[in-house]
C-alpha atoms as a PDB file:
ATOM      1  CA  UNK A   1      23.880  -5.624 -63.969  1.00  0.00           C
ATOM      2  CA  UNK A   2      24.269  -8.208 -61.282  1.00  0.00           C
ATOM      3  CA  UNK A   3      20.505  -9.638 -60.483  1.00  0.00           C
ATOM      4  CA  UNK A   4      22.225 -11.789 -57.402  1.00  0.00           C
ATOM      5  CA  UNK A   5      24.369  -8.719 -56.150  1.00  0.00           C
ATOM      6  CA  UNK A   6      21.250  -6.330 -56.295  1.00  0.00           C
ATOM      7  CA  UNK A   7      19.208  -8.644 -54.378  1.00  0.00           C
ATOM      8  CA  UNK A   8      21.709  -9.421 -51.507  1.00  0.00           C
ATOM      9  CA  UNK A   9      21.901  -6.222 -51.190  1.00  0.00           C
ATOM     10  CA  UNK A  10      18.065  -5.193 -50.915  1.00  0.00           C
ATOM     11  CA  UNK A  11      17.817  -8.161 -48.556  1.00  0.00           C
ATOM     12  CA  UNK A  12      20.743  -7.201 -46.770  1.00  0.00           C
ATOM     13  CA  UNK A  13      18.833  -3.354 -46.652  1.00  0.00           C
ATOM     14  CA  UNK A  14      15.383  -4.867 -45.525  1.00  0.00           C
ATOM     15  CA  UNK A  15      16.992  -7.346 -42.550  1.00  0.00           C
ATOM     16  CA  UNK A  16      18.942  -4.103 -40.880  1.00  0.00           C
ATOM     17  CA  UNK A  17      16.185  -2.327 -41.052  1.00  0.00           C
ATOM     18  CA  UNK A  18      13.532  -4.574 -39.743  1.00  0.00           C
ATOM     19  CA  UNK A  19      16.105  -5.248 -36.946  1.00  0.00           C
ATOM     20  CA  UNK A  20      16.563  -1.960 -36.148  1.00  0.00           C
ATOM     21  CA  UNK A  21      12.998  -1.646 -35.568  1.00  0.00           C
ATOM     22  CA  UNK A  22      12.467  -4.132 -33.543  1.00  0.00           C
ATOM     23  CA  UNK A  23      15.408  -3.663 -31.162  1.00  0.00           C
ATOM     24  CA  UNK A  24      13.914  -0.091 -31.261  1.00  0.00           C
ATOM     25  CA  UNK A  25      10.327  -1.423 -30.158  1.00  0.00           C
ATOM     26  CA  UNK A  26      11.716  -3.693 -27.648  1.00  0.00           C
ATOM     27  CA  UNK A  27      13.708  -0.944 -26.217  1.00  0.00           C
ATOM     28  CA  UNK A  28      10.419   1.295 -25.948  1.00  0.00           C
ATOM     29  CA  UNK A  29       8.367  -1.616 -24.112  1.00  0.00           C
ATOM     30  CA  UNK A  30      11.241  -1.554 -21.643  1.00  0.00           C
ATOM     31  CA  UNK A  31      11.429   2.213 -20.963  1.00  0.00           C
ATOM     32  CA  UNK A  32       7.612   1.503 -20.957  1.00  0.00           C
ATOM     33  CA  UNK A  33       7.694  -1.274 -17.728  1.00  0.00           C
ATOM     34  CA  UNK A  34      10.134   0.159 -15.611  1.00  0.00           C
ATOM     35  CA  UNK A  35       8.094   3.700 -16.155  1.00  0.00           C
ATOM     36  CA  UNK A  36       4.777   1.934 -14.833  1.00  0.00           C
ATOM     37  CA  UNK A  37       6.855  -0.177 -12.367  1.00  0.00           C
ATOM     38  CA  UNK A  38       8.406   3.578 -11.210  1.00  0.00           C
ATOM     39  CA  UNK A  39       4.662   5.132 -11.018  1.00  0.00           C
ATOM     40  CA  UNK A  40       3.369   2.057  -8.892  1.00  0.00           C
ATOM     41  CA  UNK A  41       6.106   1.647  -6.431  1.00  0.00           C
ATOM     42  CA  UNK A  42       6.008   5.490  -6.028  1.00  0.00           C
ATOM     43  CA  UNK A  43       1.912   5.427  -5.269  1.00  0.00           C
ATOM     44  CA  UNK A  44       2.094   2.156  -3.289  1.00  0.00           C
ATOM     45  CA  UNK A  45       4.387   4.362  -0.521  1.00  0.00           C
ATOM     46  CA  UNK A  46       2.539   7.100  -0.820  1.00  0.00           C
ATOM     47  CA  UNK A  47      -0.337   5.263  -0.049  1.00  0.00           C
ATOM     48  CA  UNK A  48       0.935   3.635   2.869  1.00  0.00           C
ATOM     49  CA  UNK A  49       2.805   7.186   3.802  1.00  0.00           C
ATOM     50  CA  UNK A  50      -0.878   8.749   3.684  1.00  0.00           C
ATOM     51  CA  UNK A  51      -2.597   5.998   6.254  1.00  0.00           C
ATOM     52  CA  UNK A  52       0.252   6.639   7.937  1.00  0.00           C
ATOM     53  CA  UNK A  53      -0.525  10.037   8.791  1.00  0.00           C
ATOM     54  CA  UNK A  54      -4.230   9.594   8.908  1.00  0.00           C
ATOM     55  CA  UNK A  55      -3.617   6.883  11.474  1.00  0.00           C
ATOM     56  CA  UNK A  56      -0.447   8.811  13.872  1.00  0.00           C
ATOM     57  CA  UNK A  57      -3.495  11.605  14.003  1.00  0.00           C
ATOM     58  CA  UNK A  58      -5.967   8.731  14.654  1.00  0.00           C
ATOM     59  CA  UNK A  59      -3.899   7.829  17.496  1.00  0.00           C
ATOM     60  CA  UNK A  60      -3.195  11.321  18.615  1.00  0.00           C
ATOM     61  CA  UNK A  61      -7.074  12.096  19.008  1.00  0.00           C
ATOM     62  CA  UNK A  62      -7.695   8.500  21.155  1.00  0.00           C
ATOM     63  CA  UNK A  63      -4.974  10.208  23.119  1.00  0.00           C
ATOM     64  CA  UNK A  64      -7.315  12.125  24.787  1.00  0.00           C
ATOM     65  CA  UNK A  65     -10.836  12.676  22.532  1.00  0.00           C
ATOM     66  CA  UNK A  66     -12.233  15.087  25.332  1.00  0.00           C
ATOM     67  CA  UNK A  67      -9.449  17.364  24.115  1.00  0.00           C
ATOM     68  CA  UNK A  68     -11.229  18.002  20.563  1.00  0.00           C
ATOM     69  CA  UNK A  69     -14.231  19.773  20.950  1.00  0.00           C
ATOM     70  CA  UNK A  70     -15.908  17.378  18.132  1.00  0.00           C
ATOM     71  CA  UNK A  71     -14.008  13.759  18.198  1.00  0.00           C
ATOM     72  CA  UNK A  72     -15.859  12.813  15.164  1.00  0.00           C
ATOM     73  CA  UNK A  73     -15.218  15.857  13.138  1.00  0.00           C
ATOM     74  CA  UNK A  74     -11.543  15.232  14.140  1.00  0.00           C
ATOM     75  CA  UNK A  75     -11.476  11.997  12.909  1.00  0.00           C
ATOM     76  CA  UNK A  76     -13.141  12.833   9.622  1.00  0.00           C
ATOM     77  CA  UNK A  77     -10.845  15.529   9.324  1.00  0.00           C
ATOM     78  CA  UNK A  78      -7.866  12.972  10.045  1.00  0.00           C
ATOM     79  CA  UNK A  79      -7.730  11.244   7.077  1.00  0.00           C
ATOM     80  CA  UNK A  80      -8.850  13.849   4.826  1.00  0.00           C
ATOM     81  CA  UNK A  81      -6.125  16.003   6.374  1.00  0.00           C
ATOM     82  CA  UNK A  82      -3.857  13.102   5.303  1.00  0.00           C
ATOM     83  CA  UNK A  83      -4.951  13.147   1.719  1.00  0.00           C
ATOM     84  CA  UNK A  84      -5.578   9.021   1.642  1.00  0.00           C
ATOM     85  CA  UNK A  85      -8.421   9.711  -0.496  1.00  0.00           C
ATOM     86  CA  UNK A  86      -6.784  10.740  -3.819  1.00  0.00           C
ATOM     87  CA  UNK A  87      -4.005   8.354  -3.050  1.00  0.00           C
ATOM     88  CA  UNK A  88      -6.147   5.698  -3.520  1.00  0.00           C
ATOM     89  CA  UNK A  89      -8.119   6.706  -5.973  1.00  0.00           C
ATOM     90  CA  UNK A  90      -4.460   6.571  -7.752  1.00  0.00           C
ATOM     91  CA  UNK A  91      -3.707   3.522  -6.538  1.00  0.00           C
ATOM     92  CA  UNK A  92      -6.906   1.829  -8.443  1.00  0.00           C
ATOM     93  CA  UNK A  93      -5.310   3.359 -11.209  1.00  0.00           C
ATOM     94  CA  UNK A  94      -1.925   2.274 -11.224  1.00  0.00           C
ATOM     95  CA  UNK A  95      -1.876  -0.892  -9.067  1.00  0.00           C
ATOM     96  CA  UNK A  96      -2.478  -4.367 -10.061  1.00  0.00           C
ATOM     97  CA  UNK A  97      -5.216  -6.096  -9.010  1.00  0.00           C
ATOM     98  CA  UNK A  98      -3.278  -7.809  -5.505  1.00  0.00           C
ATOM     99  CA  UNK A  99      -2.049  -4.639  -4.575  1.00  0.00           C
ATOM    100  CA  UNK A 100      -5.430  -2.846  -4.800  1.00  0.00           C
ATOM    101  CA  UNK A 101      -7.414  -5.569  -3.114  1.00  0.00           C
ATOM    102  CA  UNK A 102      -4.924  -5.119  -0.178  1.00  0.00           C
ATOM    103  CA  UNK A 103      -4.875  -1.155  -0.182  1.00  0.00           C
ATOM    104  CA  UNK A 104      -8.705  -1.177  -0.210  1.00  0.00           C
ATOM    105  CA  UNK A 105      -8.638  -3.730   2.487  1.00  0.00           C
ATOM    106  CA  UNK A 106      -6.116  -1.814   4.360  1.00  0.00           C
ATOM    107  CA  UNK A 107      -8.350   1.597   3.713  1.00  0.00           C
ATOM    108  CA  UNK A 108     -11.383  -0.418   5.240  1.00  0.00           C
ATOM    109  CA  UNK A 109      -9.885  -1.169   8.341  1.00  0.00           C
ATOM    110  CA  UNK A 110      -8.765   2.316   8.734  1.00  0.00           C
ATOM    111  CA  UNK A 111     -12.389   3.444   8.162  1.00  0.00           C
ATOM    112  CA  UNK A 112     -13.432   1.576  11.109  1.00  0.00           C
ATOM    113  CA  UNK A 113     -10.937   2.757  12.937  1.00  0.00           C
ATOM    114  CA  UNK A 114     -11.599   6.226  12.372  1.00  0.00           C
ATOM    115  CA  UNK A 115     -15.067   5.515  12.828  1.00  0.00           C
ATOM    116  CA  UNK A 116     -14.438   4.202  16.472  1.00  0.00           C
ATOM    117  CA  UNK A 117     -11.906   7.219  17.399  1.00  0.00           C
ATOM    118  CA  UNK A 118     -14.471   9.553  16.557  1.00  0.00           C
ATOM    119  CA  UNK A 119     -17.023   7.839  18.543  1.00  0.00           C
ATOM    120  CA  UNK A 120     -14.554   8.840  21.452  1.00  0.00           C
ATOM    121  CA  UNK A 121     -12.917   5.460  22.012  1.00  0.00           C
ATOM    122  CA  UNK A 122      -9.640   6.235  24.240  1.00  0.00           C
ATOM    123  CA  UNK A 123      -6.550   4.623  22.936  1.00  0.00           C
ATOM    124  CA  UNK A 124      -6.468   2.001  25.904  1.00  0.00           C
ATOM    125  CA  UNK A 125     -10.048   1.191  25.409  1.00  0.00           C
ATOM    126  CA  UNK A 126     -11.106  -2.231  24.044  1.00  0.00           C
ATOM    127  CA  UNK A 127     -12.783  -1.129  21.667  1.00  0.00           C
ATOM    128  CA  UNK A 128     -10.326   0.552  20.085  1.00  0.00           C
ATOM    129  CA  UNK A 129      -8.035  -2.509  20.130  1.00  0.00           C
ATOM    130  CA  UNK A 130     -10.459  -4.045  18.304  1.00  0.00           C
ATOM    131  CA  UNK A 131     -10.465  -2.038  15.192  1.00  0.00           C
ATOM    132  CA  UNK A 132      -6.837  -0.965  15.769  1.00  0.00           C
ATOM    133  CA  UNK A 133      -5.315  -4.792  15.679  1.00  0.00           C
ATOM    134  CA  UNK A 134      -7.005  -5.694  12.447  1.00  0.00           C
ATOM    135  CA  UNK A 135      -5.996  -2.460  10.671  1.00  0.00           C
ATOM    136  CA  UNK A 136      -2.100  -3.264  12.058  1.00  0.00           C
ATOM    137  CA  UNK A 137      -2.996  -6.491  10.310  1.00  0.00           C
ATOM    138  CA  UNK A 138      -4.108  -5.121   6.884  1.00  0.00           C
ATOM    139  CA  UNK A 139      -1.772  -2.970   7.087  1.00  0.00           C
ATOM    140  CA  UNK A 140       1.305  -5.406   7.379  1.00  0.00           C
ATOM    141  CA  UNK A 141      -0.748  -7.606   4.322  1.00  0.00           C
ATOM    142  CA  UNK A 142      -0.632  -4.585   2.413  1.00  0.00           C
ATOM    143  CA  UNK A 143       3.053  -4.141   2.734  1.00  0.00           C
ATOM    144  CA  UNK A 144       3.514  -7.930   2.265  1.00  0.00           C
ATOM    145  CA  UNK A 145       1.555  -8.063  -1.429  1.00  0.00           C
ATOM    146  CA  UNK A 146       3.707  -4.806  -2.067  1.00  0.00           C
ATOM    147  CA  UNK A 147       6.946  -6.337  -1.583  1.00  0.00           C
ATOM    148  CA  UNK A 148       6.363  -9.792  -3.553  1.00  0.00           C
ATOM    149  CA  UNK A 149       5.108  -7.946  -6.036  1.00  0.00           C
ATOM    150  CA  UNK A 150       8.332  -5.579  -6.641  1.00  0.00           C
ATOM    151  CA  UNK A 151      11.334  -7.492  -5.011  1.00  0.00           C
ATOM    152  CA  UNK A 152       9.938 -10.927  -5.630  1.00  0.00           C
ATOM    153  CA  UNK A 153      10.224 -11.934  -1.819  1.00  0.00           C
ATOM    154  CA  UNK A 154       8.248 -12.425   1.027  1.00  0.00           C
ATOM    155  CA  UNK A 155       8.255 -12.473   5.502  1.00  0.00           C
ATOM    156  CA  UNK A 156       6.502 -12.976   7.828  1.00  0.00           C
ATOM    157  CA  UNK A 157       5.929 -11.640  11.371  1.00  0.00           C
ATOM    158  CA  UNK A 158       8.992 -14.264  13.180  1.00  0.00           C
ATOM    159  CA  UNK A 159      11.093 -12.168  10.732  1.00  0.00           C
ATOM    160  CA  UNK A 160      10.665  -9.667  13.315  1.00  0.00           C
ATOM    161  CA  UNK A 161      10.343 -11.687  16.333  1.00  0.00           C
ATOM    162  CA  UNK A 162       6.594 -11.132  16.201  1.00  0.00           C
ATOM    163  CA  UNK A 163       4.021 -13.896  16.383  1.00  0.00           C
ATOM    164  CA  UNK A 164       1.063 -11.957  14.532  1.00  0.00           C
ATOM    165  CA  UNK A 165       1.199  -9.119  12.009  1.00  0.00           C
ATOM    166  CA  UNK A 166      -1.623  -7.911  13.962  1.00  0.00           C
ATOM    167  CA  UNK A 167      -0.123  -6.561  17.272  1.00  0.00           C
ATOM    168  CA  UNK A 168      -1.854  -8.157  19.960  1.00  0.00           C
ATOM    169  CA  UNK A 169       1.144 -10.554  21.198  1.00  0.00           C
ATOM    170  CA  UNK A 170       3.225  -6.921  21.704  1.00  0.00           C
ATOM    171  CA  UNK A 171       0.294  -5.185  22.923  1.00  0.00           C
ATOM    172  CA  UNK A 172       0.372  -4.653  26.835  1.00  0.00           C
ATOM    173  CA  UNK A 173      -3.767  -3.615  26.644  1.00  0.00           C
ATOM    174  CA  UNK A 174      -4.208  -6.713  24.980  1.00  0.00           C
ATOM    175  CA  UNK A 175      -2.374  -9.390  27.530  1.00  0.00           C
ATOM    176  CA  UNK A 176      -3.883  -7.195  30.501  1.00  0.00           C
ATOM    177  CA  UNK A 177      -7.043  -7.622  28.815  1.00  0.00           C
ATOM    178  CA  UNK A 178      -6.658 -11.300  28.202  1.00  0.00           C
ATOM    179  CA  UNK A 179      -5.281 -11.406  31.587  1.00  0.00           C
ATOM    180  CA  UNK A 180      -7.924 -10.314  33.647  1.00  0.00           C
ATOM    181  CA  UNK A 181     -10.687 -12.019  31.561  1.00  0.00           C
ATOM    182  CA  UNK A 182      -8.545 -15.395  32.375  1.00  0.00           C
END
């Protein structure tokens, strides 16, 4: 018996197989980052998608809040209504640490918001361009951290035509209010 020929072969043997392995591992890791990538992209809209809601009902109760027979009830029920709650208790979860800081920052804003709706601010009131420009901005943040973290790129509000995330410059309450206090 061939010692050499035996041994090239067991070495041979022990190099496919560790190879094989590893390609297999590798593979797995990659199945494994485009999975969690999948899961985060999918609870970063449905994040947004559920402020969405909460806020368009937001809005809709500033409307006219003497057409709810309890504005603050209406409010609460706004963004419970809209399920924002679990969706960010998923986002904690799933998101990295950027994204998170900007959802909760985003949520926030939204709380103050609803806060001021249900203290029966109307939707052309200054005070509820106050909390509604700052949530716009957090908002548009939000959306910002969102996309450099998945596509790698950034804008900015002049991508748009906009001067601020935040509204005010395309808010006609806003200049009249800046107007008359001129």
């Amino acid at each position: 018996m061939d010692w050499g020929t035996l041994l090239a072969t067991l070495s041979g043997g022990v190099i496919a197989i560790s190879g094989t392995v590893l390609a297999d591992r590798l593979r797995h890791r990659r199945e494994g980052e485009r999975t969690g990538e999948a899961r985060r992209r999918a609870v970063y809209i449905e994040f947004i998608t559920a402020a969405g809601v909460g806020h368009a009902r937001l809005r809709q109760i500033a409307q006219s809040p003497e057409a709810e027979a309890d504005p603050a009830a209406a409010a609460r029920a706004a963004l419970s209504e809209a399920g924002i709650q679990e969706v960010r208790e998923r986002l904690f979860i799933d998101a990295t640490t950027d994204i998170a800081g900007a959802g909760q920052a985003m949520f926030e804003r939204l709380r103050v918001l609803q806060r001021v709706v249900g203290e029966g601010a109307r939707q052309t009131s200054p005070a509820f361009h106050d909390a509604y420009h700052p949530y716009l901005d957090a908002v548009w943040a939000y959306r910002v951290a969102v996309r450099e973290e998945l596509e790698g790129t950034s804008f900015g509000p002049a991508a748009f035509g906009w001067e601020e995330w935040d509204g005010t410059d395309r808010c006609a309450v806003c200049r009249h209010e800046a107007a008359a206090g001129a």
